[in-house]
C-alpha atoms as a PDB file:
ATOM      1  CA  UNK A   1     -54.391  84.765  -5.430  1.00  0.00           C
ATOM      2  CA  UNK A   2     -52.531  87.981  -4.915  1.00  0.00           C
ATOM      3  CA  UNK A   3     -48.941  88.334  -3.867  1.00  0.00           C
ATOM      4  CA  UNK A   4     -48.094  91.900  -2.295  1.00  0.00           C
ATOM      5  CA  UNK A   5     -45.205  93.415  -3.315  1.00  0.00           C
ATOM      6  CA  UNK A   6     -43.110  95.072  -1.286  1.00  0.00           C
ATOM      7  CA  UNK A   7     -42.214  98.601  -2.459  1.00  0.00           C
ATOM      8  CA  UNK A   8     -38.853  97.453  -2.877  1.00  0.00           C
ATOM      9  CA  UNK A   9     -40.415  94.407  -5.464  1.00  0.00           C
ATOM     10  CA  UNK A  10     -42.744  96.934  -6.603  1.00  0.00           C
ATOM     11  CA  UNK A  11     -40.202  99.072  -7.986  1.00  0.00           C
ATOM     12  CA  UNK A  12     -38.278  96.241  -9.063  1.00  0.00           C
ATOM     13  CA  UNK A  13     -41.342  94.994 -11.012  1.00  0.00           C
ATOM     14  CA  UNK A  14     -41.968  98.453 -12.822  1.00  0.00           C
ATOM     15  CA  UNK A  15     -38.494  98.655 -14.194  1.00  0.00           C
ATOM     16  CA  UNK A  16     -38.675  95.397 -15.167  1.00  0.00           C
ATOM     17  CA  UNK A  17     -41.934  95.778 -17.411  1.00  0.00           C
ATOM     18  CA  UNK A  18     -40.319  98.771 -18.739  1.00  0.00           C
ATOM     19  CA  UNK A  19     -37.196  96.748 -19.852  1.00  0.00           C
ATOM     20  CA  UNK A  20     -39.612  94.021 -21.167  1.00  0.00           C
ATOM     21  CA  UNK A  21     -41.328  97.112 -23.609  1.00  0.00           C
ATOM     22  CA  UNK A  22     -38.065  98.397 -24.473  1.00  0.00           C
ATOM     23  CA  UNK A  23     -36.485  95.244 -25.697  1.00  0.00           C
ATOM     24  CA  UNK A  24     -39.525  93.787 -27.233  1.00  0.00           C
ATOM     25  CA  UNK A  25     -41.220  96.646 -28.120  1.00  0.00           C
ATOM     26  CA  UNK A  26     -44.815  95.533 -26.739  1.00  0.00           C
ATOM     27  CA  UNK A  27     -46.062  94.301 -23.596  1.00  0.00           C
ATOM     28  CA  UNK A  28     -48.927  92.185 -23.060  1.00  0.00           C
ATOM     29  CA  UNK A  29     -51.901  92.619 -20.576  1.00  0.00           C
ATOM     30  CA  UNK A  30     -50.635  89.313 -19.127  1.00  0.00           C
ATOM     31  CA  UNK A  31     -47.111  90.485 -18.619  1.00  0.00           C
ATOM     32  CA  UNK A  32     -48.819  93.648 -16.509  1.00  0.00           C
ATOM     33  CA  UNK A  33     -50.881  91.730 -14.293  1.00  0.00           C
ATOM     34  CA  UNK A  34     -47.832  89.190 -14.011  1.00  0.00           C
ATOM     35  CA  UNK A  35     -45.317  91.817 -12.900  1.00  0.00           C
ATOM     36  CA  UNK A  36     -48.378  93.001 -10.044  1.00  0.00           C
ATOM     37  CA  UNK A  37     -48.917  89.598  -9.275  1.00  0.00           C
ATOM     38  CA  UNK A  38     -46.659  86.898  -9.735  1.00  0.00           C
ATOM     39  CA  UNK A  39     -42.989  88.468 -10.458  1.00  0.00           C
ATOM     40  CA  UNK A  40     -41.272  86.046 -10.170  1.00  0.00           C
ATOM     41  CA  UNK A  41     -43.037  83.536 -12.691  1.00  0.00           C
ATOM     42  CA  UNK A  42     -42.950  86.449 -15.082  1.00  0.00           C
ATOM     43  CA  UNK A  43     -39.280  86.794 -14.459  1.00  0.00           C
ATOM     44  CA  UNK A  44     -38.980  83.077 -15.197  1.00  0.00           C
ATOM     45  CA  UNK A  45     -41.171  83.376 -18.140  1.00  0.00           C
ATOM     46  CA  UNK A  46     -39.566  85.772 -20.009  1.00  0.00           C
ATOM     47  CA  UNK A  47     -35.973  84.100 -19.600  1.00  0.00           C
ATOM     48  CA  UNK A  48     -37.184  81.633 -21.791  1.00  0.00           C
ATOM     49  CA  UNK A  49     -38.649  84.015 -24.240  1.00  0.00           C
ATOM     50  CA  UNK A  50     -35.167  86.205 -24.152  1.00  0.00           C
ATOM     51  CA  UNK A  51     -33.145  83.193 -25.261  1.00  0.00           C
ATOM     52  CA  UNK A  52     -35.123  81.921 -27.604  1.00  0.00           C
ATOM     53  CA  UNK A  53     -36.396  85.736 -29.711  1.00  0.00           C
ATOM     54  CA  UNK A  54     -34.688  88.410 -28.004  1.00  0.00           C
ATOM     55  CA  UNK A  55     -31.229  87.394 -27.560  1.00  0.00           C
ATOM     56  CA  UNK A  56     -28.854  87.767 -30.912  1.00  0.00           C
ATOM     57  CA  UNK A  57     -28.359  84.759 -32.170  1.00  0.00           C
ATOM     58  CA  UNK A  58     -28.177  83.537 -35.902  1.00  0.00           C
ATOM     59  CA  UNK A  59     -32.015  84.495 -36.633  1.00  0.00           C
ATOM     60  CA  UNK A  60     -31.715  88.361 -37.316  1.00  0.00           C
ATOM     61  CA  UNK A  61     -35.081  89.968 -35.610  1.00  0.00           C
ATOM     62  CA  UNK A  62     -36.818  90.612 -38.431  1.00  0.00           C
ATOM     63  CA  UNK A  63     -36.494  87.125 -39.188  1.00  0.00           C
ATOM     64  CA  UNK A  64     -38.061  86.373 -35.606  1.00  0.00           C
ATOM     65  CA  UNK A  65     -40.586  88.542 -36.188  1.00  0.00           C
ATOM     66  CA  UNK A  66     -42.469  86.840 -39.340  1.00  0.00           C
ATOM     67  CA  UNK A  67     -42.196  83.700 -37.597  1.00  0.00           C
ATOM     68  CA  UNK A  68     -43.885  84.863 -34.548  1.00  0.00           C
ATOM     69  CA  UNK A  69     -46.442  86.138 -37.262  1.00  0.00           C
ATOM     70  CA  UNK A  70     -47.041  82.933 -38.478  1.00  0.00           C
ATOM     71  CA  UNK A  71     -46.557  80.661 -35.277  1.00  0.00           C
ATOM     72  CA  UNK A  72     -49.052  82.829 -33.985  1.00  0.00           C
ATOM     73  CA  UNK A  73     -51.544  83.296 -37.345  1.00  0.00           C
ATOM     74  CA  UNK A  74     -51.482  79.482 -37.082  1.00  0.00           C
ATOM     75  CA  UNK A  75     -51.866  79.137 -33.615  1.00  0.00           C
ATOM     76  CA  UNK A  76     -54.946  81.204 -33.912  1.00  0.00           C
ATOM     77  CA  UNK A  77     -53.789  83.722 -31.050  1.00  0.00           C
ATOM     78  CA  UNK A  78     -55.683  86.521 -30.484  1.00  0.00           C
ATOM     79  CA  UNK A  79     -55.895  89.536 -32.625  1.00  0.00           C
ATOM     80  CA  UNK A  80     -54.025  91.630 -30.343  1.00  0.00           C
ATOM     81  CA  UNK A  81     -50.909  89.650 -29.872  1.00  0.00           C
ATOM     82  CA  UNK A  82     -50.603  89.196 -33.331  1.00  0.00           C
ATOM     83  CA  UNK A  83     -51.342  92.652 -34.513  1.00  0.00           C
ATOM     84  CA  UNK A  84     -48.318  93.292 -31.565  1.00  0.00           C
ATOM     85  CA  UNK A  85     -46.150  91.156 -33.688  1.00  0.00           C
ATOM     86  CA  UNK A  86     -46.888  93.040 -37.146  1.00  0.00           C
ATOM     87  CA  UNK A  87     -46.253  96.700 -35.555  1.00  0.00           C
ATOM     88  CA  UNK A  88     -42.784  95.738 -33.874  1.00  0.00           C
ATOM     89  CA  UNK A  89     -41.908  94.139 -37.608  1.00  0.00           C
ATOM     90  CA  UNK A  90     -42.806  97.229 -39.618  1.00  0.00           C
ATOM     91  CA  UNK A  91     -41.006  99.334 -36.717  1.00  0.00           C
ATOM     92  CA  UNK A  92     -37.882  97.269 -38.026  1.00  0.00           C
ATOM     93  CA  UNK A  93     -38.565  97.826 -41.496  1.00  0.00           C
ATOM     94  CA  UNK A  94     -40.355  94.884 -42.804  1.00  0.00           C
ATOM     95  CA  UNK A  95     -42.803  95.969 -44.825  1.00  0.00           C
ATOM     96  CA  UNK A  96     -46.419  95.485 -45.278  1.00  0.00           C
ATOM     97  CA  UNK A  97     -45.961  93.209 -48.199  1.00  0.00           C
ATOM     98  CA  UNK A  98     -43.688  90.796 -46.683  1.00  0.00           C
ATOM     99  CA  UNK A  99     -45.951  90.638 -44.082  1.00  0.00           C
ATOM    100  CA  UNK A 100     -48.634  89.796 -45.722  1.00  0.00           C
ATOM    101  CA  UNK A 101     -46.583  86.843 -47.856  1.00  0.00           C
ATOM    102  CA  UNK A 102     -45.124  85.227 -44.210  1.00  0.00           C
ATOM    103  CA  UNK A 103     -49.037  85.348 -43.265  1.00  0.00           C
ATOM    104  CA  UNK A 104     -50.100  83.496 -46.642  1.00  0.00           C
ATOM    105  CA  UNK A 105     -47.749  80.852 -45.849  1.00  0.00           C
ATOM    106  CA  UNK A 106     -50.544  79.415 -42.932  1.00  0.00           C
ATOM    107  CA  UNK A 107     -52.975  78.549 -45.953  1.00  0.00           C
ATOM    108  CA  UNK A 108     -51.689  75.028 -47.244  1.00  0.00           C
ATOM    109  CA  UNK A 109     -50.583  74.078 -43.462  1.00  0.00           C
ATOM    110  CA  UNK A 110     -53.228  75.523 -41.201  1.00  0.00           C
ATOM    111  CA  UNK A 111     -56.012  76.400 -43.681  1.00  0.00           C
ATOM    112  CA  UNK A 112     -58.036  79.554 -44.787  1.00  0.00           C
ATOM    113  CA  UNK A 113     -59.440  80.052 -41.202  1.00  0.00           C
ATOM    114  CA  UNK A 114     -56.323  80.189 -39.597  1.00  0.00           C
ATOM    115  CA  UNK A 115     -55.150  82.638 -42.054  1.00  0.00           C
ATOM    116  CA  UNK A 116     -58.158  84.980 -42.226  1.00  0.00           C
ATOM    117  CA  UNK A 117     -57.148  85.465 -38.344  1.00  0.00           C
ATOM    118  CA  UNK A 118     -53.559  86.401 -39.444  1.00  0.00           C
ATOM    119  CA  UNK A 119     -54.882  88.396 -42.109  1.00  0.00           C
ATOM    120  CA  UNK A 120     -57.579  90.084 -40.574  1.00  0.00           C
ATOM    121  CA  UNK A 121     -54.752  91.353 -38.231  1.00  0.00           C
ATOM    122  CA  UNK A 122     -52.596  92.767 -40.686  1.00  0.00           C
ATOM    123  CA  UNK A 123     -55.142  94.146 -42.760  1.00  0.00           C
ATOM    124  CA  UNK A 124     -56.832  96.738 -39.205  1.00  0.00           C
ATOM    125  CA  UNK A 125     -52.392  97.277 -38.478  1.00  0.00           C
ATOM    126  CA  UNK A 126     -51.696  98.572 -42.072  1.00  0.00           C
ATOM    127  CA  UNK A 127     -54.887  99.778 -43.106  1.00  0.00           C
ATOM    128  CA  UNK A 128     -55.254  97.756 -46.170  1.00  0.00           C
ATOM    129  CA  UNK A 129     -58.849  97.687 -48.482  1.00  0.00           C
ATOM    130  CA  UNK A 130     -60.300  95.750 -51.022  1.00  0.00           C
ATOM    131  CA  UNK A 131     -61.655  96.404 -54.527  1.00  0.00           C
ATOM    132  CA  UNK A 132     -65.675  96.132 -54.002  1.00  0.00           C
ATOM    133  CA  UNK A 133     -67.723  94.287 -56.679  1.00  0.00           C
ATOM    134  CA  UNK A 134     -69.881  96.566 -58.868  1.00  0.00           C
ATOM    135  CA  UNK A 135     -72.248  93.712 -58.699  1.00  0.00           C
ATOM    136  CA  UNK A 136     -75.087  92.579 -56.187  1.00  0.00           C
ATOM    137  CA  UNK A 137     -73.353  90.443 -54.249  1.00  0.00           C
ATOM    138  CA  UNK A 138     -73.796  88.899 -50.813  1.00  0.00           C
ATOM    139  CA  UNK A 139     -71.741  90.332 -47.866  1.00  0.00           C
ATOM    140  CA  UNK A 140     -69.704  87.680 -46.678  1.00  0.00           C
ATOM    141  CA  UNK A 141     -67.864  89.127 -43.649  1.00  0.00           C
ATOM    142  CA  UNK A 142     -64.189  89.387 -43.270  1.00  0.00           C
ATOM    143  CA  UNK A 143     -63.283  85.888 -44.652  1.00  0.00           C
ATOM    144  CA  UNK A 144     -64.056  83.518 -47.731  1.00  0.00           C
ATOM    145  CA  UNK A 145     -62.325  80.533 -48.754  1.00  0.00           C
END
């Protein structure tokens, strides 16, 4: 289904995804297609999303942030969308570390798997390594419990 936009709508919808990356910093490939598509269910979509993790509130935004991390470590969202999440905290100043420790609270709730998602994530955004064995070992991939 395809709903054509006016060029009126169409202009409306372009300034609108450019207020979305302005005031979240990130816009995903569902919010493009959305504001070509279906404005106005975007429009209603990110009202909710305003309230709840734009808007000032108590929550400071770097506050939001690491639980968007998390939520979405533990929700086992894609890569992408969570890797969004890390670069808009680390634009605000949270660093790399605390990152990292909001991520390692998925392991006792959501297990090693969820959190090798998170982590895998965080580790391509900041560029992190590992100390390699000096021993024959097996390559296990990108996770291990």
């Amino acid at each position: 289904m395809t709903i054509d936009l006016n060029s009126q709508t169409a202009a409306e919808a372009q300034d609108y995804i450019d207020d979305m990356a302005r005031k979240r910093g990130y816009v995903l490939e569902y919010h493009k297609v959305m504001a070509k598509h279906d404005f106005p269910v975007l429009q209603a979509a990110n009202h909710v999303v305003s309230a709840a993790y734009l808007d000032q509130r108590t929550l400071d935004r770097k506050t939001k942030e690491l639980i968007f991390i998390v939520s979405l470590t533990v929700m086992r969202a894609s890569k992408g969308h969570i890797q969004s999440h890390i670069r808009v905290a680390l634009d605000l100043g949270v660093t790399p570390t605390e990152i990292l420790e909001a991520i390692e609270i998925a392991l006792p709730e959501a297990g090693v798997v969820a959190f090798q998602a998170g982590f895998d994530a965080w580790r391509e955004v900041v560029g992190a390594d590992g100390i390699e064995p000096t021993v024959e070992v097996h390559e296990g991939g990108n996770g291990a419990s």
